[in-house]
N, C-alpha and C. Protein backbone atom coordinates (compact mmCIF):
# COMPACT_ATOMS: atom_id res chain seq x y z
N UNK A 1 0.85 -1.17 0.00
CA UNK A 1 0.00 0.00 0.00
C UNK A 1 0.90 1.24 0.00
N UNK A 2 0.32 1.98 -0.80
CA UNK A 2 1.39 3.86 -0.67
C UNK A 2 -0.02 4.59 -0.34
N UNK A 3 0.36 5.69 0.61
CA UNK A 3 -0.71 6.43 0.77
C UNK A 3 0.37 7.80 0.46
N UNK A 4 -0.23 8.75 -0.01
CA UNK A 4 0.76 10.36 -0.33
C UNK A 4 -0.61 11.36 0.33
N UNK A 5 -0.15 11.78 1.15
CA UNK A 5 -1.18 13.20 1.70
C UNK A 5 -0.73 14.26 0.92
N UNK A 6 -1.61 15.36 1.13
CA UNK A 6 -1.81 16.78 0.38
C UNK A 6 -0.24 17.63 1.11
N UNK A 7 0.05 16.90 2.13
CA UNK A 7 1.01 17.59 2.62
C UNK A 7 2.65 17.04 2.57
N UNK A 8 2.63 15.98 1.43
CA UNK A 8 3.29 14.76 1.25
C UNK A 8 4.31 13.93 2.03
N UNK A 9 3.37 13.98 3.03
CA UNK A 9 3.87 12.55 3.96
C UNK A 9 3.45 11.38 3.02
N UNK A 10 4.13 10.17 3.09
CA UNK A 10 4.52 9.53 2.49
C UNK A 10 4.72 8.10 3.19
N UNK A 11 3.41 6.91 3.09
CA UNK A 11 3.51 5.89 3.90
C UNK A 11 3.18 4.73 2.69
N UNK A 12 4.59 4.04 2.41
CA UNK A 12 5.44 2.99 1.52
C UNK A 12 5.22 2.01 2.12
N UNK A 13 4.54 0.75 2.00
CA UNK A 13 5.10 -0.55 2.54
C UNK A 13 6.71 -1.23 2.26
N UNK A 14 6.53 -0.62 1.11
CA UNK A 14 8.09 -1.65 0.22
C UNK A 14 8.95 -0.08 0.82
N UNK A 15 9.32 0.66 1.53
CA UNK A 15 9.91 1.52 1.66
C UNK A 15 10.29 1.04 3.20
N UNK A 16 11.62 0.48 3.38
CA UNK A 16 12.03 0.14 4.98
C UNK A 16 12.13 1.11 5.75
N UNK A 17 12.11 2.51 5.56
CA UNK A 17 11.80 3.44 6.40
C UNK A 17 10.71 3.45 7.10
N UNK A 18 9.49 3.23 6.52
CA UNK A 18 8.20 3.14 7.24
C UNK A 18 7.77 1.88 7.12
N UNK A 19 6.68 1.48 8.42
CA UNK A 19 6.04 0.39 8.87
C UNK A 19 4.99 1.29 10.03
N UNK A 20 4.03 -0.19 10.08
CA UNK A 20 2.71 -0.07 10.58
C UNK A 20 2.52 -0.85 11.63
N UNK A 21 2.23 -0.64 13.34
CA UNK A 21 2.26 -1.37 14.14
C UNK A 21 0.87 -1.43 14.73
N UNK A 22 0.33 -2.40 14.34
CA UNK A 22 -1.38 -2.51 14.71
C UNK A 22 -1.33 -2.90 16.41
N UNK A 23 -2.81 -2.29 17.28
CA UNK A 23 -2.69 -2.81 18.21
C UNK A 23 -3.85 -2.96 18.83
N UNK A 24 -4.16 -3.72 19.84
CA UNK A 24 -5.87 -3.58 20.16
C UNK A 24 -5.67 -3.40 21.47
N UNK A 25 -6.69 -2.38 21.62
CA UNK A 25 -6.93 -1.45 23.02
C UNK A 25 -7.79 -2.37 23.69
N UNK A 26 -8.16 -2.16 25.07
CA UNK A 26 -8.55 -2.67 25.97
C UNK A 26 -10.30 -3.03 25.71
N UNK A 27 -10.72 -2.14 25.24
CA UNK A 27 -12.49 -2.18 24.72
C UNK A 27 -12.33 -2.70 23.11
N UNK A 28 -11.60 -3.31 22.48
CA UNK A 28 -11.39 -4.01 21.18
C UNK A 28 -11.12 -3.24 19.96
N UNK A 29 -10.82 -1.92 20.37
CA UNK A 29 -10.86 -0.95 19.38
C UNK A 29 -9.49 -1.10 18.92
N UNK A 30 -9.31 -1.27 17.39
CA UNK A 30 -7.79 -1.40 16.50
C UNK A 30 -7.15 0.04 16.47
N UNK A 31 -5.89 -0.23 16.74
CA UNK A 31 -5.16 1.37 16.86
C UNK A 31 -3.71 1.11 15.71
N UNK A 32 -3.35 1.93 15.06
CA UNK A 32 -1.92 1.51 14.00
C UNK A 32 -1.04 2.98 14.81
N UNK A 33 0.23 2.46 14.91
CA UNK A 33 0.94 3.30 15.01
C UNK A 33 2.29 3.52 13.48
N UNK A 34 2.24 4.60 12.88
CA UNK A 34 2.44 4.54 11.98
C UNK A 34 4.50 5.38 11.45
N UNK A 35 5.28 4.58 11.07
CA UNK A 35 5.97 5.49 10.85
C UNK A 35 6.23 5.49 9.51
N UNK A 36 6.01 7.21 8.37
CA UNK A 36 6.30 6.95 7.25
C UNK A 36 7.21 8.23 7.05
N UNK A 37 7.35 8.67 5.81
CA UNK A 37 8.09 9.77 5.22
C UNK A 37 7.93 11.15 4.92
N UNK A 38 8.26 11.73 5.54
CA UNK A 38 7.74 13.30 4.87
C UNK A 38 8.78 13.76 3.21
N UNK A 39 7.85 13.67 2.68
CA UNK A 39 8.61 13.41 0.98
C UNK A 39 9.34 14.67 0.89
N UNK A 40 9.17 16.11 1.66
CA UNK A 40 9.56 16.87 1.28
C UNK A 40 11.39 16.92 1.86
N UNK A 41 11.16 16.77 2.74
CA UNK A 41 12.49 16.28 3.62
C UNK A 41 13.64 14.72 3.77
N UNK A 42 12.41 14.22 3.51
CA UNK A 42 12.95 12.72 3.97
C UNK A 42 13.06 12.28 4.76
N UNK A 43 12.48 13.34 5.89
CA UNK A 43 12.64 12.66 7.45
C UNK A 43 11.47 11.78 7.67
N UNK A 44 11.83 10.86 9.09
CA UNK A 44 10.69 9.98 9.27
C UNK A 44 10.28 10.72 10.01
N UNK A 45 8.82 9.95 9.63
CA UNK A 45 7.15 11.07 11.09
C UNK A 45 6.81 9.93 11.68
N UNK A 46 6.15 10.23 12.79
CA UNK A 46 5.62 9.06 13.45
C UNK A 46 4.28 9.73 13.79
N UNK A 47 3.34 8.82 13.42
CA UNK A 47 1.53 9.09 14.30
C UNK A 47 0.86 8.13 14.36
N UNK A 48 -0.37 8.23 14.95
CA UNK A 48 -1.10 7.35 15.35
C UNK A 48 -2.34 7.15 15.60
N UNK A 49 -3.77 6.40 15.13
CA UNK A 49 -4.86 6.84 15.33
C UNK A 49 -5.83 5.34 15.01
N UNK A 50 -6.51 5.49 14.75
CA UNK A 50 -7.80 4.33 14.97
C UNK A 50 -7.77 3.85 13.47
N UNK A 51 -7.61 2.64 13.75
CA UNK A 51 -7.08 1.28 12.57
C UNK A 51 -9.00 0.75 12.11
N UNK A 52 -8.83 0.81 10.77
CA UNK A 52 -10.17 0.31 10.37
C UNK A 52 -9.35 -1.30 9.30
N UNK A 53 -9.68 -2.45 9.22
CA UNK A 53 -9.08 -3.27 8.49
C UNK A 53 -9.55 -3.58 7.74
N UNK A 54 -10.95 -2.73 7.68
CA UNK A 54 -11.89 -3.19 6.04
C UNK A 54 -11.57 -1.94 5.03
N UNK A 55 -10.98 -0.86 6.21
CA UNK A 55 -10.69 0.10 4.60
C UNK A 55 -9.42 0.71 5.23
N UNK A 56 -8.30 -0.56 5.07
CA UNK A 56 -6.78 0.33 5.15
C UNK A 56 -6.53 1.74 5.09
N UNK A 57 -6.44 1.42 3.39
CA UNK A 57 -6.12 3.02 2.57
C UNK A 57 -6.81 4.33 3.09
N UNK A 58 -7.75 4.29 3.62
CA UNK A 58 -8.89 5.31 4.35
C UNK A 58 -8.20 5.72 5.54
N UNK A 59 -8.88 4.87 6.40
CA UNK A 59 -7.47 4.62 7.91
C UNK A 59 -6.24 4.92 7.94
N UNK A 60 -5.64 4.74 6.69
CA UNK A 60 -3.46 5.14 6.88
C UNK A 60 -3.99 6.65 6.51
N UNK A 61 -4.98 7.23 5.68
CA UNK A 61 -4.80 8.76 5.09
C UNK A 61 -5.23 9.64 6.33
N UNK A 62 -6.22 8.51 6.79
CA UNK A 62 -6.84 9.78 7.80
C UNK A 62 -5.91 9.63 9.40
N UNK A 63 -5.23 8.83 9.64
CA UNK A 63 -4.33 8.57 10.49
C UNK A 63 -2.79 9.67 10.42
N UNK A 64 -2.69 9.83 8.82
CA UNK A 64 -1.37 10.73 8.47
C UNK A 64 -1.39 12.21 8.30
N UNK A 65 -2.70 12.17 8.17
CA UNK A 65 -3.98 13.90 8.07
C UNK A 65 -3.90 14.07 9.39
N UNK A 66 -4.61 13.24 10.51
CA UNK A 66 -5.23 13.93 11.27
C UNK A 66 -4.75 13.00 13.27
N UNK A 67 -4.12 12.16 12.68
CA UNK A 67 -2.99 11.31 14.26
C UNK A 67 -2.42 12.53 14.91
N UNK A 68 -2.26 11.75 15.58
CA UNK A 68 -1.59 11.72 17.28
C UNK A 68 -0.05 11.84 17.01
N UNK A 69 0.92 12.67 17.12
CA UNK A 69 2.42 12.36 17.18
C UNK A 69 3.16 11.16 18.35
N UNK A 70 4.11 10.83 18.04
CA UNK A 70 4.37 9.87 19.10
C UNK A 70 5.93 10.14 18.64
N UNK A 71 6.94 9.98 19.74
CA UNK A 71 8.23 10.34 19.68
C UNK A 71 9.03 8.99 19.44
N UNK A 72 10.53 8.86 18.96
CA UNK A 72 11.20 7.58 18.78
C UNK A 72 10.79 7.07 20.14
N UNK A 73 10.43 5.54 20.07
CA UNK A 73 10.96 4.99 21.35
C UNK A 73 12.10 4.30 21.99
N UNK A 74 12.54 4.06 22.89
CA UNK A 74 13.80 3.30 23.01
C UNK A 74 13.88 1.23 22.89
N UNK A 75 14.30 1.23 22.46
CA UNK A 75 14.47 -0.09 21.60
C UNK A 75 14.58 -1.27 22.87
């Protein structure tokens, strides 16, 4: 999947910079934490927001529009 926002962040599957970490919250609700590319820079972004699995592509745009920031974590 590629998703490109209006603001061109930039979320590549085949791109090893970014990946998608699905997770399920306590009341069953799917959450992705997302890290992809800001095309203009090349730096990685990280956000995060409410995972739908019947409409990915919907979910990664509106997750990269409108998420939660989240900082590196420690490994």
């Amino acid at each position: 999947m590629r998703v490109t926002t209006s603001t061109n962040l930039v979320f590549d599957d085949s791109d090893p910079r970014c990946f998608v970490k699905l997770e399920t919250g306590q009341h069953g609700k799917h959450y992705a934490f997302v890290q992809c590319v800001d095309g203009n820079t090349g730096e990685k972004s990280r956000y995060w927001g409410i995972w739908c699995h019947q409409e990915q592509e919907a979910a990664m745009k509106e997750i990269l529009n409108w998420g939660g920031k989240w900082p590196n974590l420690p490994k």
